[in-house]
Protein backbone atom coordinates (compact mmCIF):
# COMPACT_ATOMS: atom_id res chain seq x y z
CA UNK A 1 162.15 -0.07 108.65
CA UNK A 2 158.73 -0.56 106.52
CA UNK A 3 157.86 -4.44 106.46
CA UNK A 4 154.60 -5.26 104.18
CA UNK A 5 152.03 -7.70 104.55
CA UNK A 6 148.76 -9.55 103.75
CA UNK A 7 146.17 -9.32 106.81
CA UNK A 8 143.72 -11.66 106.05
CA UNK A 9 140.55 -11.17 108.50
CA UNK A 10 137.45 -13.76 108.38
CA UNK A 11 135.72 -13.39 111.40
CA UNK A 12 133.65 -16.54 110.58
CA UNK A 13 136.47 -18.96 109.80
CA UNK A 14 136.24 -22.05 111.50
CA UNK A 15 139.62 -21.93 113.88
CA UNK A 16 140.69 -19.47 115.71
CA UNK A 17 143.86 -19.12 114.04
CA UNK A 18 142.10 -18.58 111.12
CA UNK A 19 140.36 -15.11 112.21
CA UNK A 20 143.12 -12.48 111.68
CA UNK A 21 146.21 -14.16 109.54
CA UNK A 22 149.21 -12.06 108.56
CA UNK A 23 151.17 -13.09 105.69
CA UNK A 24 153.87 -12.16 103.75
CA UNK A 25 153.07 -11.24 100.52
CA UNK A 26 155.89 -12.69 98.63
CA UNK A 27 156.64 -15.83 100.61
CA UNK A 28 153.13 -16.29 102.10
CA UNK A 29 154.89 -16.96 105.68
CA UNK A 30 153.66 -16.15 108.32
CA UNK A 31 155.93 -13.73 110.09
CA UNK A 32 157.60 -13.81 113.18
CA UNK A 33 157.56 -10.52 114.86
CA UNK A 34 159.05 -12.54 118.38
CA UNK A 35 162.21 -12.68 115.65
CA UNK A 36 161.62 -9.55 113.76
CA UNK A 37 162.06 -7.11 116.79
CA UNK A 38 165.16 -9.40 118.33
CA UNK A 39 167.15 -8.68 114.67
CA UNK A 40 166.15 -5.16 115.23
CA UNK A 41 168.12 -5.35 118.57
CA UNK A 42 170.93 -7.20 116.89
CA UNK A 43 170.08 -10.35 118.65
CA UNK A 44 172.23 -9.30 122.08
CA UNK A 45 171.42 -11.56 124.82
CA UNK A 46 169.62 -9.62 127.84
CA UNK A 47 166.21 -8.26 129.09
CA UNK A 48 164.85 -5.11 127.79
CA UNK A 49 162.26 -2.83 127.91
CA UNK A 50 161.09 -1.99 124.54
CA UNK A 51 158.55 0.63 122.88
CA UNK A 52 156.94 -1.00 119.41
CA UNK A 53 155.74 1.56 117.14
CA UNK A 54 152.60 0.07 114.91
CA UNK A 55 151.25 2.04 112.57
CA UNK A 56 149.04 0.20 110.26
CA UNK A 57 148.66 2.17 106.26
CA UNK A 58 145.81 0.22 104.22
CA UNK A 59 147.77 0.26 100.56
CA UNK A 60 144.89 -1.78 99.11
CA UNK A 61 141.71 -3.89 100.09
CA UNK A 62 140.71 -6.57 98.30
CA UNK A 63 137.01 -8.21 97.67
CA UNK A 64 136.64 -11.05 100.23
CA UNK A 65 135.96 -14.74 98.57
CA UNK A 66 132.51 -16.24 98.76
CA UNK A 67 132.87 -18.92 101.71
CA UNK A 68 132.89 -22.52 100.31
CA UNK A 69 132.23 -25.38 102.84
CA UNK A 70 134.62 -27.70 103.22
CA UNK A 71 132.71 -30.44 101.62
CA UNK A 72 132.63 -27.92 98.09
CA UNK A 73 136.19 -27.57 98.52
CA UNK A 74 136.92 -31.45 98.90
CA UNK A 75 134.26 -31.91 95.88
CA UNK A 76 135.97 -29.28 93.77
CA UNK A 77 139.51 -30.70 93.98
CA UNK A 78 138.38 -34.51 93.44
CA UNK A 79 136.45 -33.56 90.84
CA UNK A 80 139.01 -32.08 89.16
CA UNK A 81 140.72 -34.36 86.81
CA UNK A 82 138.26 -37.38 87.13
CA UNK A 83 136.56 -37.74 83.01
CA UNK A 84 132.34 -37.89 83.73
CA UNK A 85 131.20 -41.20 84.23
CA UNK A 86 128.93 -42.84 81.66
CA UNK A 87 125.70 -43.97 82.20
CA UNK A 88 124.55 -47.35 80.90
CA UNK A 89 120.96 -48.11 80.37
């Protein structure tokens, strides 16, 4: 069974968890392969020694984004729908 999705690497992202993200592409999930393989087992209680076949196909690769601090990020977003301010004199 072919599953797609997004791998998002950023090697200078902030957390960790941020590095190496997979995604779905339609949901945006993140998947759960822990769940994935047990469906492919039909879910049957027991122990079991298992072979997992990974072979990775690059369909597409996209630019990366510029980074943005968080600070731009917070600016951007509260600067959003706030009119400019007038100056008096």
């Amino acid at each position: 069974m072919n599953k797609y999705y997004i791998l998002n690497l950023d090697p200078q992202a902030t957390h960790e968890w941020d590095r190496c993200v997979l995604r779905n592409p339609l949901t945006g999930a993140r998947p759960d392969l822990n769940e994935e393989i047990a469906q492919e087992i039909d879910s049957q209680a027991g122990s079991y020694l298992i072979k997992v076949n990974l072979q990775i196909e690059i369909l597409e690769q996209g630019a990366t984004p510029p980074r943005k601090t968080v600070w731009e990020q917070l600016a951007r977003s509260c600067v959003a729908g706030v009119p400019p301010v007038e100056q008096t004199s």
